[in-house]
C-alpha atoms as a PDB file:
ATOM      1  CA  UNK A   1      -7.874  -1.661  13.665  1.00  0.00           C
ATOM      2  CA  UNK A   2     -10.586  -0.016  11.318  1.00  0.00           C
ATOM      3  CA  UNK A   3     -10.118  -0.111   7.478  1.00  0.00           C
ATOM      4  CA  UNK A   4      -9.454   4.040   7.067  1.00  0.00           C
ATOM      5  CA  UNK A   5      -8.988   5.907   3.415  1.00  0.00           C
ATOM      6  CA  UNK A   6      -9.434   9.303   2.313  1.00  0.00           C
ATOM      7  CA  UNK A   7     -10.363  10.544  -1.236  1.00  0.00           C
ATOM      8  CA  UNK A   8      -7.484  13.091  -2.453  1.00  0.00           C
ATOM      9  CA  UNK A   9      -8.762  13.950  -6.065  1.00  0.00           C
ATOM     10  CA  UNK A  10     -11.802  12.704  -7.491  1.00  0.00           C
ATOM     11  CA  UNK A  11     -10.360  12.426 -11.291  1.00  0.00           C
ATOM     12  CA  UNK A  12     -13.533  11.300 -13.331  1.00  0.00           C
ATOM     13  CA  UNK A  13     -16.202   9.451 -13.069  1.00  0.00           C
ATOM     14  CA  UNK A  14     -16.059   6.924 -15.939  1.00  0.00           C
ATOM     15  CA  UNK A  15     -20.018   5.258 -15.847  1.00  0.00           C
ATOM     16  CA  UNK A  16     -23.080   5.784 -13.224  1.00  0.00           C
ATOM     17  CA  UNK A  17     -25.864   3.358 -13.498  1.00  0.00           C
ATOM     18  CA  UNK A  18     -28.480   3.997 -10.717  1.00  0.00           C
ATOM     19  CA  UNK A  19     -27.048   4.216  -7.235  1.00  0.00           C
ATOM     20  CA  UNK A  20     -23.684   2.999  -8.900  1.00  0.00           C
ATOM     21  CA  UNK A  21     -21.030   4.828 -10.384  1.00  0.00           C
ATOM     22  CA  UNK A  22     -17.125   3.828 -11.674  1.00  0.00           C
ATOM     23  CA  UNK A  23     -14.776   6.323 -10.717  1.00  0.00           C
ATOM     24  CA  UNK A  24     -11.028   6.976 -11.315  1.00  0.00           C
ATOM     25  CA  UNK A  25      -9.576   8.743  -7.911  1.00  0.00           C
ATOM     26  CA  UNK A  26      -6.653   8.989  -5.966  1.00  0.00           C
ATOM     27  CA  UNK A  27      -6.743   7.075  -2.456  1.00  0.00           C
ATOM     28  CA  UNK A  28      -4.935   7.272   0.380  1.00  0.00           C
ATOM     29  CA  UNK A  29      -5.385   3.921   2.232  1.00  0.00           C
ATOM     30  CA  UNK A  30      -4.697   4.469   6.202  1.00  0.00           C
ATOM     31  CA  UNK A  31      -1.512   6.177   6.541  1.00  0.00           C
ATOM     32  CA  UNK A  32       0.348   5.132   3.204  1.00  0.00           C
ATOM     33  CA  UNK A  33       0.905   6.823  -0.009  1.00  0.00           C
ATOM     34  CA  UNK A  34      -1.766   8.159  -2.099  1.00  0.00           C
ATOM     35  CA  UNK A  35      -2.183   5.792  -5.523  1.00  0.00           C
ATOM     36  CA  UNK A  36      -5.135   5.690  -8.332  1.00  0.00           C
ATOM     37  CA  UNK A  37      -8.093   3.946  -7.404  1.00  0.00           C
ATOM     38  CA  UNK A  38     -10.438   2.551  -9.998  1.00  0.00           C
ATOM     39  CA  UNK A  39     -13.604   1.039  -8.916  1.00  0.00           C
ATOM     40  CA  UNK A  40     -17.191   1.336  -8.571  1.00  0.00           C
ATOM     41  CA  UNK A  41     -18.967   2.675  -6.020  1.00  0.00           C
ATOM     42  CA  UNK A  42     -22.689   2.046  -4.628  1.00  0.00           C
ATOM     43  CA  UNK A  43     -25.161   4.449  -2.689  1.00  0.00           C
ATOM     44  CA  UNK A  44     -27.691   2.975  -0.863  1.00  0.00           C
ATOM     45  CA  UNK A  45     -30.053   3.971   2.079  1.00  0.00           C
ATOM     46  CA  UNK A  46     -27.791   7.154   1.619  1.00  0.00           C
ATOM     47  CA  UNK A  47     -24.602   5.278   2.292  1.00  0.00           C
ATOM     48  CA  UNK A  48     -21.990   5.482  -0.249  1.00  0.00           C
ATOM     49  CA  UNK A  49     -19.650   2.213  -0.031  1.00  0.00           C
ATOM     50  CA  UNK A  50     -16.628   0.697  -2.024  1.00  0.00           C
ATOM     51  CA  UNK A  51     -17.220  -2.149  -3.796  1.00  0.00           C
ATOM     52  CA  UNK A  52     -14.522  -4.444  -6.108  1.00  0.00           C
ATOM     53  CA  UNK A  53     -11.718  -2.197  -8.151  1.00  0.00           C
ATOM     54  CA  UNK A  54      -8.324  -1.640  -8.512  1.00  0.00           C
ATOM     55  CA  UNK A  55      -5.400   0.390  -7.146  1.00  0.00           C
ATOM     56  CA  UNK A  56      -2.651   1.312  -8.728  1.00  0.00           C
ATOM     57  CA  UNK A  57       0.432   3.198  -8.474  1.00  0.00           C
ATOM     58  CA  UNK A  58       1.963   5.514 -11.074  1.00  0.00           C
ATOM     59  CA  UNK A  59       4.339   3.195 -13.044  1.00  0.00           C
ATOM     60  CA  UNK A  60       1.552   0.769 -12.777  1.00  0.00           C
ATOM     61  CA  UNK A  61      -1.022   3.347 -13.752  1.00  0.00           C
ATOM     62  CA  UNK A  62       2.127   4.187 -17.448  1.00  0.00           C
ATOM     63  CA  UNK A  63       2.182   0.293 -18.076  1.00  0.00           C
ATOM     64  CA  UNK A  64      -1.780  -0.141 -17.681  1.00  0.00           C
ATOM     65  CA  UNK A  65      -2.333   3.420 -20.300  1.00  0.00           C
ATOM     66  CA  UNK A  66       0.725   2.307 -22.566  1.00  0.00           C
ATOM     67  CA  UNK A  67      -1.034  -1.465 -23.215  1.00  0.00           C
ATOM     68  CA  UNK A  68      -4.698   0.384 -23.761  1.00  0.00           C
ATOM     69  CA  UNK A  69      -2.970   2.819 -26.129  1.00  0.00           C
ATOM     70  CA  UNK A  70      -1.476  -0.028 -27.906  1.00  0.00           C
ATOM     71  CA  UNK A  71      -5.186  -1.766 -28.304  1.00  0.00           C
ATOM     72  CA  UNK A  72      -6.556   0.903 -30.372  1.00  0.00           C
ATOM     73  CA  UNK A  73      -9.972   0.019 -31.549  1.00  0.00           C
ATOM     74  CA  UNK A  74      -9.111  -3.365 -31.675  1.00  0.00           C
ATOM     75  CA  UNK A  75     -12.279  -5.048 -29.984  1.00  0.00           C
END
């Protein structure tokens, strides 16, 4: 069975370095439920490929916004 997924929205694109870029999107993974995708993504020899992120869905995308709101500048 081949890995399948399909970019719904492109939301922002958060860094690009290069061929590499970090993107927030929402993914639809085979046949399942679209959720928010952040992760970078490489181009090279003209291929554009997935490499390590996260996936999230909504109430996980609320929690994850609420504790970064809550950091403030705190770093």
């Amino acid at each position: 069975m081949a890995f399948t997924y399909e970019i719904v929205k492109k939301i922002a694109t958060i860094a690009e370095t290069g061929g590499n870029s970090v993107e927030l999107n929402i993914i639809r993974y085979g046949n399942k439920a679209p959720k928010y995708d952040l992760r970078r993504w490489r181009v090279k020899d003209g291929v554009r490929r997935m490499q390590k992120g996260i996936t999230l869905d909504e109430e996980e995308l609320h929690i994850l916004r609420n504790v970064l709101d809550g950091m403030g500048t705190n770093m």
